[in-house]
Protein backbone atom coordinates (compact mmCIF):
# COMPACT_ATOMS: atom_id res chain seq x y z
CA UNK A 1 -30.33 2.44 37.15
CA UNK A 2 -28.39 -0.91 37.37
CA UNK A 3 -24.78 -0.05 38.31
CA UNK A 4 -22.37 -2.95 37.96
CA UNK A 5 -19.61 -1.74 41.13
CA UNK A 6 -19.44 -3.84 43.77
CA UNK A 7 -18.80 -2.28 47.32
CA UNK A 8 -15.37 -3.18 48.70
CA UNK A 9 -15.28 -5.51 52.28
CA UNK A 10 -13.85 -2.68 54.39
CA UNK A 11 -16.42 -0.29 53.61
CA UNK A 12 -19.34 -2.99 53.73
CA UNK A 13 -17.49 -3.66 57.18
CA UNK A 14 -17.79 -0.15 58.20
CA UNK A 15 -21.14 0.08 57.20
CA UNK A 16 -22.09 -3.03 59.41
CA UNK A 17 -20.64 -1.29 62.43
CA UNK A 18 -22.20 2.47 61.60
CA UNK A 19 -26.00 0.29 61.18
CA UNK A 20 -25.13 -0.96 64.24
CA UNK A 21 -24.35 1.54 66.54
CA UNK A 22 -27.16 3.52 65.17
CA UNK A 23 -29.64 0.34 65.73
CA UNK A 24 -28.84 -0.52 68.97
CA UNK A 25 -27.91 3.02 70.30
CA UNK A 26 -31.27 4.60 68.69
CA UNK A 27 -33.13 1.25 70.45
CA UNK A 28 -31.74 2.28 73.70
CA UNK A 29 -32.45 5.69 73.48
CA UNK A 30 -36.24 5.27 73.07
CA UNK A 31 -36.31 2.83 75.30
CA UNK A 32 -34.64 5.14 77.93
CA UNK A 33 -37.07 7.78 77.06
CA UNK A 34 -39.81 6.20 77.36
CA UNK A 35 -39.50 3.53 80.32
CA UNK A 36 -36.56 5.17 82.07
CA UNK A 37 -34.19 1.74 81.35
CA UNK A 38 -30.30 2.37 81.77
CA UNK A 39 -28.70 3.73 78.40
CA UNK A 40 -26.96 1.01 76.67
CA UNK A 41 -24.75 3.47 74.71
CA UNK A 42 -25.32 6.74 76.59
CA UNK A 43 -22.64 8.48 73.58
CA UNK A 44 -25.67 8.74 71.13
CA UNK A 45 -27.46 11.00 73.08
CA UNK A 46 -24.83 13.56 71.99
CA UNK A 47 -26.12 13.28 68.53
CA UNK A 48 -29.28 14.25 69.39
CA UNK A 49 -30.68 17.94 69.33
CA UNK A 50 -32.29 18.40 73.57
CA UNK A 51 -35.88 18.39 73.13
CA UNK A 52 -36.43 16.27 70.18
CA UNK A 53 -35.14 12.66 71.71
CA UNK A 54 -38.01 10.47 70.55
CA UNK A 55 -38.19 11.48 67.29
CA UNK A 56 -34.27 11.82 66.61
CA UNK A 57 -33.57 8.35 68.36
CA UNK A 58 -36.49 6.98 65.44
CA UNK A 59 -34.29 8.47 62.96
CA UNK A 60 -31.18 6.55 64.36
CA UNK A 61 -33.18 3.09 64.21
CA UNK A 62 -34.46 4.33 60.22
CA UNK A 63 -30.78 5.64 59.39
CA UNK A 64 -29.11 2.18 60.92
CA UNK A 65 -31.64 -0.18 58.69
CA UNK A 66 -31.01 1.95 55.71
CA UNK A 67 -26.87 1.90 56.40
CA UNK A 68 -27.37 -2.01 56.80
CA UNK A 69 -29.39 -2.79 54.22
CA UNK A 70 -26.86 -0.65 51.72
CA UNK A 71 -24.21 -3.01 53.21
CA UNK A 72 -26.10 -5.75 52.47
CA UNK A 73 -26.94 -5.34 49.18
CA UNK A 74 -25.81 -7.89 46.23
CA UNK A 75 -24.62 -6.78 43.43
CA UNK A 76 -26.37 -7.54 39.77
């Protein structure tokens, strides 16, 4: 399903910063949880359910390489 619409630079922009917040905040999350290093962005942790860190920071990381590759993609 070839679609033809190319996404506009604002959006693409926003899209950058959403992949990488979620990157880099999901990175530091897992890597607080499991070596007890300082949180880089300590705000994500609010976006996780309590209980279920590891596995919802590894959907941040998955979620900000999906958002950035969308943002990256080249139209046909």
């Amino acid at each position: 399903m070839a679609s033809s619409s190319r996404l506009p630079d604002s959006l693409k922009g926003l899209l950058g910063l959403l992949a990488f917040v979620l990157v880099v905040g999901g990175a530091s999350g897992l890597l607080h949880e499991w070596f007890g290093f300082i949180r880089f962005m300590g705000f994500v942790r609010f976006l996780v359910p309590e209980g279920h860190e590891v596995p919802g920071y590894a959907v941040m990381v998955a979620l900000g390489c999906a958002a950035g590759a969308l943002g990256h993609r080249k139209a046909d």
